[in-house]
Protein backbone atom coordinates (compact mmCIF):
# COMPACT_ATOMS: atom_id res chain seq x y z
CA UNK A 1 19.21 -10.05 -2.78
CA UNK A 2 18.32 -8.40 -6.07
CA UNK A 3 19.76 -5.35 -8.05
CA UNK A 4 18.60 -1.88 -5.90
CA UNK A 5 16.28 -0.20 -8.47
CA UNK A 6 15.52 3.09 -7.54
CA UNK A 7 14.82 4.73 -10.96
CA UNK A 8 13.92 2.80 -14.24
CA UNK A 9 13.44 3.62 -17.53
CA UNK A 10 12.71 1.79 -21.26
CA UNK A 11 14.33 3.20 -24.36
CA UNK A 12 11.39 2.52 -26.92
CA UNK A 13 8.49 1.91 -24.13
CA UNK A 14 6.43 4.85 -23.29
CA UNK A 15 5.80 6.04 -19.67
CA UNK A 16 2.28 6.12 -18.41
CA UNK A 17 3.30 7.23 -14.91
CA UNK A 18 5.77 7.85 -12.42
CA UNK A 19 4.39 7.91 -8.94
CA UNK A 20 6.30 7.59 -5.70
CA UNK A 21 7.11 4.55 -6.02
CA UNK A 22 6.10 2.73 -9.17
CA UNK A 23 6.86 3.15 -12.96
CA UNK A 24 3.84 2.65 -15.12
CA UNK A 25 5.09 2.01 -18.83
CA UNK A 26 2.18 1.81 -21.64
CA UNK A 27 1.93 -1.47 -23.52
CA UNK A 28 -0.75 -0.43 -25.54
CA UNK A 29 -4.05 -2.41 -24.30
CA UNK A 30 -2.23 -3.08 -20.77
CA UNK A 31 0.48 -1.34 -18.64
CA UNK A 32 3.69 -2.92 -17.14
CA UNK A 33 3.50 -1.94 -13.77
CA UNK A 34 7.23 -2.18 -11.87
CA UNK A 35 7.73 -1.35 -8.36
CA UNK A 36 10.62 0.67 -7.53
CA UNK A 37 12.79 0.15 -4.61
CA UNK A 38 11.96 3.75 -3.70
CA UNK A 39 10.58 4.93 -0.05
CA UNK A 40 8.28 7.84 0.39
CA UNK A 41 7.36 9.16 4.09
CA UNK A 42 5.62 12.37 4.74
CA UNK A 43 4.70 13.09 0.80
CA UNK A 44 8.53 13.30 -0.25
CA UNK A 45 10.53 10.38 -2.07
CA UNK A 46 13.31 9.93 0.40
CA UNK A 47 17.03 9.75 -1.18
CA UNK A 48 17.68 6.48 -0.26
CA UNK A 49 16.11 3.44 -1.76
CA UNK A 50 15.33 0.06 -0.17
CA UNK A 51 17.02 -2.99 -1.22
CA UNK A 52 13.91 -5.66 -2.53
CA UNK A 53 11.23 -3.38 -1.34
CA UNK A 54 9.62 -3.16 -5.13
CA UNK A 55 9.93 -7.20 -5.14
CA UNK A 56 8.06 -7.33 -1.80
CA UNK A 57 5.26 -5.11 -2.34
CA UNK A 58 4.74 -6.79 -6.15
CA UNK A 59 4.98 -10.25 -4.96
CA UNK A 60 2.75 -9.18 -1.82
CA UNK A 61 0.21 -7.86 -4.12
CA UNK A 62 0.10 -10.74 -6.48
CA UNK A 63 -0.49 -13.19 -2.72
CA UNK A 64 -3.09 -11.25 -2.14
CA UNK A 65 -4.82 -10.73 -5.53
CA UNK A 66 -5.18 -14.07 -5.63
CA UNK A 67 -6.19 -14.43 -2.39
CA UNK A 68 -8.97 -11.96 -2.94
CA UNK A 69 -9.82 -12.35 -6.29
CA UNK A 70 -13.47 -13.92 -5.64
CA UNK A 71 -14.30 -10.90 -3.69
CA UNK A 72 -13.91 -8.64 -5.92
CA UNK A 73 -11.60 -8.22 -9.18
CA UNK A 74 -8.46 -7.41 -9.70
CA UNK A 75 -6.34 -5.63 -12.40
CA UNK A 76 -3.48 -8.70 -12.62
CA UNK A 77 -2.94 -9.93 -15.87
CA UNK A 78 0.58 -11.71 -15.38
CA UNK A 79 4.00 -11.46 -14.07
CA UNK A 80 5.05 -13.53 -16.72
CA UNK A 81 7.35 -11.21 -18.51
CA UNK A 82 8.70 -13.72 -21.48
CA UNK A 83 5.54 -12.35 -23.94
CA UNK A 84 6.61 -8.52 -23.39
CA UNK A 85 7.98 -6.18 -26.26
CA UNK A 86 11.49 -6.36 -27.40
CA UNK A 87 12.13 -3.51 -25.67
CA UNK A 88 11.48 -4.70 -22.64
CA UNK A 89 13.92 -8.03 -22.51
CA UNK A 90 17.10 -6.45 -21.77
CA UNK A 91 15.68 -5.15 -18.50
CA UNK A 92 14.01 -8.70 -17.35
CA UNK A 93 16.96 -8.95 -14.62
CA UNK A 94 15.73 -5.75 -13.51
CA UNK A 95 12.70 -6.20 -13.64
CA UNK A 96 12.01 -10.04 -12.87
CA UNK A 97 10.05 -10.03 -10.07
CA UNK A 98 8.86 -6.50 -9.23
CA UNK A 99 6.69 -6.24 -12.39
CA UNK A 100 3.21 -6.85 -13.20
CA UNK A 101 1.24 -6.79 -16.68
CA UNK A 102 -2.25 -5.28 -15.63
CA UNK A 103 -5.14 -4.43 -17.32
CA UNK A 104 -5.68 -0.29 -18.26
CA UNK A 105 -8.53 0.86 -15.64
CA UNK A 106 -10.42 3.91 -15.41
CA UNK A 107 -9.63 4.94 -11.87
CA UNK A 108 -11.21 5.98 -9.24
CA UNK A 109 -10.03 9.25 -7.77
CA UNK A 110 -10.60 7.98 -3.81
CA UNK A 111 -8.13 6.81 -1.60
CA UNK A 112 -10.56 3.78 0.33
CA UNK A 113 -9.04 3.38 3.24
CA UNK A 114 -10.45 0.75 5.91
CA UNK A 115 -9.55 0.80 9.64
CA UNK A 116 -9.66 -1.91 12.29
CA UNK A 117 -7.30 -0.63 15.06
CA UNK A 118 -7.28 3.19 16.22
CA UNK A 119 -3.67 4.51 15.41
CA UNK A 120 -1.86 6.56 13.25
CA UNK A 121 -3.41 10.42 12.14
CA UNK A 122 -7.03 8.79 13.28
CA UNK A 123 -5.54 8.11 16.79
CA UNK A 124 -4.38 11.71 16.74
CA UNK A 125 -7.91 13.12 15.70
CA UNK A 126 -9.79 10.30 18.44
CA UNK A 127 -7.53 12.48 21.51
CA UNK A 128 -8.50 16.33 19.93
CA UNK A 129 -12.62 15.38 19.11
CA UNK A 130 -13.55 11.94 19.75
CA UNK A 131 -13.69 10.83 16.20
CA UNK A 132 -12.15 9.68 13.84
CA UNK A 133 -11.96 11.07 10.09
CA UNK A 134 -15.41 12.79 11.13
CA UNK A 135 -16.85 9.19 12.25
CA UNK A 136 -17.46 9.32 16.04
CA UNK A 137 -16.08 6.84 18.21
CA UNK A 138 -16.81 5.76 22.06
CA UNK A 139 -15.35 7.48 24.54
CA UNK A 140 -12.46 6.03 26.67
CA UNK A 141 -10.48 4.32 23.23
CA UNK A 142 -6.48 3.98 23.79
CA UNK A 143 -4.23 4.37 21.23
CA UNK A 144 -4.49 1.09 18.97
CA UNK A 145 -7.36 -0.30 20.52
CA UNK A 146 -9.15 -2.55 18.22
CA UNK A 147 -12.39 -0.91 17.15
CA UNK A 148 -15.83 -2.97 17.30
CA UNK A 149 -16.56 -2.76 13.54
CA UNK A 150 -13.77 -1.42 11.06
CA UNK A 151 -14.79 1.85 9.63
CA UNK A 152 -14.02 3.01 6.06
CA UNK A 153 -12.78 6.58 6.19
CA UNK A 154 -12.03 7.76 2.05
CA UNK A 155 -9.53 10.12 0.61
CA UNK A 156 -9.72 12.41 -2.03
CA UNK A 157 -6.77 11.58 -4.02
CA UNK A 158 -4.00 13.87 -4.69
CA UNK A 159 -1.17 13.33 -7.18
CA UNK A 160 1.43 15.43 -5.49
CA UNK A 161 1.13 16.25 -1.97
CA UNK A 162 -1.25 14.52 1.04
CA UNK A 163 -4.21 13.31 0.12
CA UNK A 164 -7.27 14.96 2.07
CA UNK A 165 -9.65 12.98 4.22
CA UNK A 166 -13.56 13.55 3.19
CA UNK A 167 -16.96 12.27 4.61
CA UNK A 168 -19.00 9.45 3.04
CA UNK A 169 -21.00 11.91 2.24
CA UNK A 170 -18.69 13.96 0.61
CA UNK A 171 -17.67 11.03 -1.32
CA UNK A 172 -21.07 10.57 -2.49
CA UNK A 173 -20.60 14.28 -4.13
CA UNK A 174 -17.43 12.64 -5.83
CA UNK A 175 -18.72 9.36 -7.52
CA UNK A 176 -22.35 9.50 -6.37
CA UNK A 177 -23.89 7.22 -3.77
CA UNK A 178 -24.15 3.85 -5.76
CA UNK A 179 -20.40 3.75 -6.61
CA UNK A 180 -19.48 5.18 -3.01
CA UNK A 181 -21.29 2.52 -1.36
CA UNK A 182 -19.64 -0.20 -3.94
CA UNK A 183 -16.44 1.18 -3.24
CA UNK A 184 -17.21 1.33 0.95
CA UNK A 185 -18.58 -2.43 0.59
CA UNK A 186 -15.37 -3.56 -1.27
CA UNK A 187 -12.85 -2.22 0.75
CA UNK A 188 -14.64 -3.12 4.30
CA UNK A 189 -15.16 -6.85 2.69
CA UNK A 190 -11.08 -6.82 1.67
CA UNK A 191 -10.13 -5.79 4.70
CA UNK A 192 -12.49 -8.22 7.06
CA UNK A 193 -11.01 -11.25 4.70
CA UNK A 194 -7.60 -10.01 5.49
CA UNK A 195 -7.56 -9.11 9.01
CA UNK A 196 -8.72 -12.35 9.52
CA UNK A 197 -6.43 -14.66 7.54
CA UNK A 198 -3.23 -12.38 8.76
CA UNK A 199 -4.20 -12.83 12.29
CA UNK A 200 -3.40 -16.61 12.05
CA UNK A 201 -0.07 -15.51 10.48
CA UNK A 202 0.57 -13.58 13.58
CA UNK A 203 0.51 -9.99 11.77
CA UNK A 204 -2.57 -7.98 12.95
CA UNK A 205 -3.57 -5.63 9.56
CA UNK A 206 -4.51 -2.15 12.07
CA UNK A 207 -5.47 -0.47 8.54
CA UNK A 208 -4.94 -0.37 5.09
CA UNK A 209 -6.19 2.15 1.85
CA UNK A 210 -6.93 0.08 -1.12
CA UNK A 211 -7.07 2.38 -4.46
CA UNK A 212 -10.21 1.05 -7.38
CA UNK A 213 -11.01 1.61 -11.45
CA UNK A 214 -13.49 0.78 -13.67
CA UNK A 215 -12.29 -1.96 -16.37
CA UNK A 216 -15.20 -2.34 -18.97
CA UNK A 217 -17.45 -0.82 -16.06
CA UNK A 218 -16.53 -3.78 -13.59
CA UNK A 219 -15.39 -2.40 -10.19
CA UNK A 220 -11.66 -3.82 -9.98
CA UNK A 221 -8.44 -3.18 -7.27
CA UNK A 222 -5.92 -1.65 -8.78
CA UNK A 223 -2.30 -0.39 -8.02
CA UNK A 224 -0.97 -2.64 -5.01
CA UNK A 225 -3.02 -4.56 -2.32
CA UNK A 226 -2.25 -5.25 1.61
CA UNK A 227 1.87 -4.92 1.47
CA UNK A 228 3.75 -2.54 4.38
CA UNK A 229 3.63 0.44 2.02
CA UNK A 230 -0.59 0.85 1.91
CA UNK A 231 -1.44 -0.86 5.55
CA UNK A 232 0.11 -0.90 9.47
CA UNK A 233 1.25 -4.14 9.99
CA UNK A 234 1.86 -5.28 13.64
CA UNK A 235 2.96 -8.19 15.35
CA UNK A 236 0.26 -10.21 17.05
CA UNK A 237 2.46 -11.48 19.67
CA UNK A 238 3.51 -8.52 21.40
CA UNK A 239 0.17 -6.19 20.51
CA UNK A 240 -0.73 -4.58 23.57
CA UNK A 241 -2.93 -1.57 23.88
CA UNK A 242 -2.37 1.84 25.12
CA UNK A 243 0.56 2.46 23.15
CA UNK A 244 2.30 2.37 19.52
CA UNK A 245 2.71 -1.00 18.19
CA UNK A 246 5.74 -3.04 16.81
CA UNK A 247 5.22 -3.13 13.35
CA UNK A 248 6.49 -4.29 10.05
CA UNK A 249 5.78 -1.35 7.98
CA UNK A 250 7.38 1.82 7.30
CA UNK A 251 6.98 3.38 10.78
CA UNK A 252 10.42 2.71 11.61
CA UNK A 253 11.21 4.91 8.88
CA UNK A 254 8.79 7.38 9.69
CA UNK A 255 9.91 7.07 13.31
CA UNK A 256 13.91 7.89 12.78
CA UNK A 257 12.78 10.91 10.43
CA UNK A 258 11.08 12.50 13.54
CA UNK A 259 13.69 11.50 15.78
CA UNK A 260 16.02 13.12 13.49
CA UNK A 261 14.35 16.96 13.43
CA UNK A 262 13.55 16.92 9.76
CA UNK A 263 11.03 19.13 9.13
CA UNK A 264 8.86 17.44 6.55
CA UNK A 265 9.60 20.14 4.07
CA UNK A 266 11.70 18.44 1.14
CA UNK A 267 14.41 17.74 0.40
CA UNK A 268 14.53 14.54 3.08
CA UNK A 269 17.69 13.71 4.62
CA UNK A 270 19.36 10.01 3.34
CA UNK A 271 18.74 7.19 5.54
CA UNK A 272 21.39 5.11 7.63
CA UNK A 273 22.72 2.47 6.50
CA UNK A 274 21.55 0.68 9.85
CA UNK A 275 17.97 2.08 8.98
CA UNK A 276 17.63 0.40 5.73
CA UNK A 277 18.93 -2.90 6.85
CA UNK A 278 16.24 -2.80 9.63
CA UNK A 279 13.59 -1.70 6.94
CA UNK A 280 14.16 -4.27 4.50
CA UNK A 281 14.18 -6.91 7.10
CA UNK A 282 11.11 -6.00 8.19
CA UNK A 283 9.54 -5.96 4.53
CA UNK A 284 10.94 -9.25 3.69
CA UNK A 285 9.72 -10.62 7.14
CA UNK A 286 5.95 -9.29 6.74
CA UNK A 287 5.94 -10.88 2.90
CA UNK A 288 7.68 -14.38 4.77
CA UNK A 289 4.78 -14.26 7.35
CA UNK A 290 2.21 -14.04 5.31
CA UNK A 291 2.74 -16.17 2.67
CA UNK A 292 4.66 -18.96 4.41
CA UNK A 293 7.53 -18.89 1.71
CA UNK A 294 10.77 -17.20 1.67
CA UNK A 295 10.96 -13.88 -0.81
CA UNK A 296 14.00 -15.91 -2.60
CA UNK A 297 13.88 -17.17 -4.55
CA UNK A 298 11.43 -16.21 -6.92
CA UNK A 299 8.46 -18.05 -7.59
């Protein structure tokens, strides 16, 4: 088990961004991208972190950017950090394994979120109007039934706050309809690729949102790819319909904060310790599943 990192900074290395999870530091024609060991639910970065989450969801990514790469591009460049700025060598222990060198993107304000299982907020909408994120779906679906087709419901992107669910159309507004359509096509053809290799892992992907920039004009993934923070991963074995699914996500997180009468409104309560064994077991299980190697150590 690593170092818990739930903070990190680099005397001498200018921050591009903190997000919820991830520290984006500026290396001048790239970005050293390091994922925290931070856990957000419900918009708000809960108080307690998760021990080897950040490793997970960076070696995740870099499984499937490789995995993926010749269907469309990705913004890897290395996680080879021995070429990095002196400023950044006293923190390889920190770092080793949860960073990523990447290429600087122009993104793409749209959350693209494919779906190939109805659960989650969509399940939610399905029971008030038949539909989900404005898309209508046959009558008579259970909760987590597995759709015919996946459908691609987008996001407008928020930087604080819940991002808002739009039409295609709307989209279309956004980015206009040849980019929407590349970024629809993409996402669906990520997904499909996915679903289907997981599914002999015995993890069904239900959904996932993938996020996209521009790099010299070329359509490219960026940010993270397929781990349990961006998609519902269940367990094959025991998937049944008509109900919530076993999963190896952050749904047991999300899950104890209901049971617990928080309110959503921050600041979030701190997480059991029992919680955040269970979590981190089921992070380094999904990453063990699906690549067939053990998290530790490194490689």
């Amino acid at each position: 088990m690593a170092v818990l990192v739930e903070q990190l900074e680099i005397p001498g290395l200018p921050l591009f961004r903190r997000g919820k999870v991830r520290e984006t530091f500026d290396l001048g024609d790239r970005l050293l991208m390091v994922a925290t060991d931070r856990i957000s639910a419900y918009d708000s970065v809960l108080p307690t972190g998760i021990p080897d989450k950040g490793i997970v969801l960076t070696q995740l990514s870099r499984f499937w950017f490789e995995r993926t790469r010749d269907i469309v591009p990705n913004h890897l460049i290395t996680t080879d950090l021995s070429d990095l700025p002196a400023a950044v060598q006293p923190y390889r222990e920190l770092l080793e394994g949860r960073a990523m060198v990447v290429k600087k993107a122009e993104r793409i304000d749209i959350e693209c979120v494919a779906r190939g299982y109805l659960a989650g907020s969509a399940w939610a909408e399905y029971q008030r109007h038949g539909t989900a994120c404005g898309i209508p779906l046959p009558a008579g679906l259970v909760e987590s039934a597995r759709l015919d087709e996946p459908i691609f419901t987008p996001a407008a992107k928020a930087d604080s706050g819940h991002d808002e669910n739009i039409s295609f159309e709307q989209m279309v507004g956004l980015v206009g309809r040849d980019l929407a359509e590349r970024l629809r096509d993409a996402t669906l053809a990520i997904y499909r690729a996915a679903e289907e290799y997981a599914r002999t892992r015995g993890i069904i992907i239900a959904d996932t949102k993938l996020e996209f920039g521009l790099v010299e004009g070329e359509l490219t993934i960026i940010d993270e790819l397929l781990t349990p923070d961006s998609s519902r991963f269940w367990d094959a074995a025991r998937y049944q319909p008509g109900t919530s699914q076993p999963s190896y996500d952050k749904q047991y997180v999300r899950d104890w904060l209901t049971a617990s009468g928080w309110d959503r409104e921050p600041p979030a309560p701190r997480l059991p310790a029992e919680v955040v064994e269970a979590t981190a077991a089921k992070y380094r299980e999904a990453y063990e599943l699906l690549t067939g190697r053990p998290l530790f150590p490194l490689g």
